[in-house]
Protein backbone atom coordinates (compact mmCIF):
# COMPACT_ATOMS: atom_id res chain seq x y z
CA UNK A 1 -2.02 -3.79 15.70
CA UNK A 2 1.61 -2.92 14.54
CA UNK A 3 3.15 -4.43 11.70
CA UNK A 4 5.25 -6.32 14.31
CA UNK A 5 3.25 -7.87 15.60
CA UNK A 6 0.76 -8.46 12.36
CA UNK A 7 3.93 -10.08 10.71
CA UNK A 8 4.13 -11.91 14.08
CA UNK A 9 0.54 -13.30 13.98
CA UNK A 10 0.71 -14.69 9.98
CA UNK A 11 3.87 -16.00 10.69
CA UNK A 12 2.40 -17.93 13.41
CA UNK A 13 -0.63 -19.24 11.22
CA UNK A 14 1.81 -20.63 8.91
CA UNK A 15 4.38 -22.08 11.33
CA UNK A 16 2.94 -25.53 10.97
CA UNK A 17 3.85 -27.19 7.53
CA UNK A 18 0.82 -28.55 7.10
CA UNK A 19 -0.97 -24.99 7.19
CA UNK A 20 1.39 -22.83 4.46
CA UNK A 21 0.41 -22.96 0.60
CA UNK A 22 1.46 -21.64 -2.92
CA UNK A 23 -0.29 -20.69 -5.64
CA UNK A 24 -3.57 -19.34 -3.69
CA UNK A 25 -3.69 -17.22 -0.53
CA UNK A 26 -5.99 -19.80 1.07
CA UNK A 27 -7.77 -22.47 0.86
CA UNK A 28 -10.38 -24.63 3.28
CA UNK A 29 -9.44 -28.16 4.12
CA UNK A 30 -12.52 -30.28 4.11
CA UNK A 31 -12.69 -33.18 5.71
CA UNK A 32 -10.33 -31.74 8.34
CA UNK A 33 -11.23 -28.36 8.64
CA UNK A 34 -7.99 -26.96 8.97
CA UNK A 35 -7.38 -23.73 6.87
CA UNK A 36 -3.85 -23.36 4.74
CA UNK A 37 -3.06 -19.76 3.65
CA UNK A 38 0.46 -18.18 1.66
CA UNK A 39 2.27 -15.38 3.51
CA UNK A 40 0.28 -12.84 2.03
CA UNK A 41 -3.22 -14.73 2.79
CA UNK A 42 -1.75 -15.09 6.50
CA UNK A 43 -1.58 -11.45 6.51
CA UNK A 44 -5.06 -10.50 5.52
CA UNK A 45 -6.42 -13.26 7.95
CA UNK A 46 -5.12 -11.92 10.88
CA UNK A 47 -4.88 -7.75 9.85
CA UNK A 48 -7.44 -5.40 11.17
CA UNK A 49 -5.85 -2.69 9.23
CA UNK A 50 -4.86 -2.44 5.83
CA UNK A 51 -2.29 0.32 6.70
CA UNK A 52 -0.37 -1.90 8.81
CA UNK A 53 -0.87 -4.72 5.88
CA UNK A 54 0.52 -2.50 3.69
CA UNK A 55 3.23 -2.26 5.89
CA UNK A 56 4.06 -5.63 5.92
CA UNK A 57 3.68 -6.66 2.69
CA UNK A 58 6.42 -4.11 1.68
CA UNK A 59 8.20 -5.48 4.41
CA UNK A 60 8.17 -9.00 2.88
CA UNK A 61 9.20 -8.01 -0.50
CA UNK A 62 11.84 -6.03 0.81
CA UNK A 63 13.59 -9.35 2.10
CA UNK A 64 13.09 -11.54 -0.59
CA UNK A 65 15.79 -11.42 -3.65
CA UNK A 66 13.24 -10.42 -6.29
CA UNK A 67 11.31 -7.83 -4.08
CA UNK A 68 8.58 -9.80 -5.21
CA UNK A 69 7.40 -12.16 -2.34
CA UNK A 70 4.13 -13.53 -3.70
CA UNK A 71 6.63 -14.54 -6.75
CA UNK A 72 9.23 -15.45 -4.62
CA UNK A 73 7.13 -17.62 -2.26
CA UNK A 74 5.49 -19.88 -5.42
CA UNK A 75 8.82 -20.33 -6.65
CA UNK A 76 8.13 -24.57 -7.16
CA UNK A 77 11.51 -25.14 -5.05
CA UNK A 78 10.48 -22.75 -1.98
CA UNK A 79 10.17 -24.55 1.15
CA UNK A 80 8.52 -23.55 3.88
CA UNK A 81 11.54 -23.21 5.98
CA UNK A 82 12.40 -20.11 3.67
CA UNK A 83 9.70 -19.00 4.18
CA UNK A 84 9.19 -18.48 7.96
CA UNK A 85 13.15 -17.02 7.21
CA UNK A 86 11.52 -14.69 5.62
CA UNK A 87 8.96 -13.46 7.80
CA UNK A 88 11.55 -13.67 10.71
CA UNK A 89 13.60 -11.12 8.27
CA UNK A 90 10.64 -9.00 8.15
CA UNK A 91 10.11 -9.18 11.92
CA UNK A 92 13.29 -7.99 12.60
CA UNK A 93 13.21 -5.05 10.46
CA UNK A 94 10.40 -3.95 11.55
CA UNK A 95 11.27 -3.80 15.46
């Protein structure tokens, strides 16, 4: 899997509102048994390498203001709009 197409597959775990967090990289839904994960827990749910997490993860800090995402994404006023912005960033720069 390239990073491509690993930021490709987290971004599309998190594409629904309902299924992006903060604070935790994921969580369990009971009752509805719908997972929610942050960017970074997207990542490690879908990679099957940690070289092309690694990858990524750079990747994301690189496009946030901070260079920190995980600290970027909790930021209380981050919406989930940014985001996807983000990873779409990421995607791009990593074509």
């Amino acid at each position: 899997m390239s990073t491509k197409e690993l930021l490709t597959d987290a971004r599309e775990l998190i594409s629904d509102p309902r299924a992006w967090i903060q604070g935790t990289y994921s969580v369990f839904m009971v009752g509805t048994g719908q997972a929610c994960y942050c960017g970074f827990g997207a990542l490690h749910a879908v990679s099957l390498s940690t070289i092309c997490e690694s990858d990524a993860r750079r990747r994301l800090n690189a496009v946030t203001a901070c260079g920190d995402f995980i600290k970027w994404q909790d930021a209380p006023h981050r919406t989930h709009a940014e985001v996807l912005a983000a990873f779409d960033r990421a995607i791009e720069a990593a074509s």
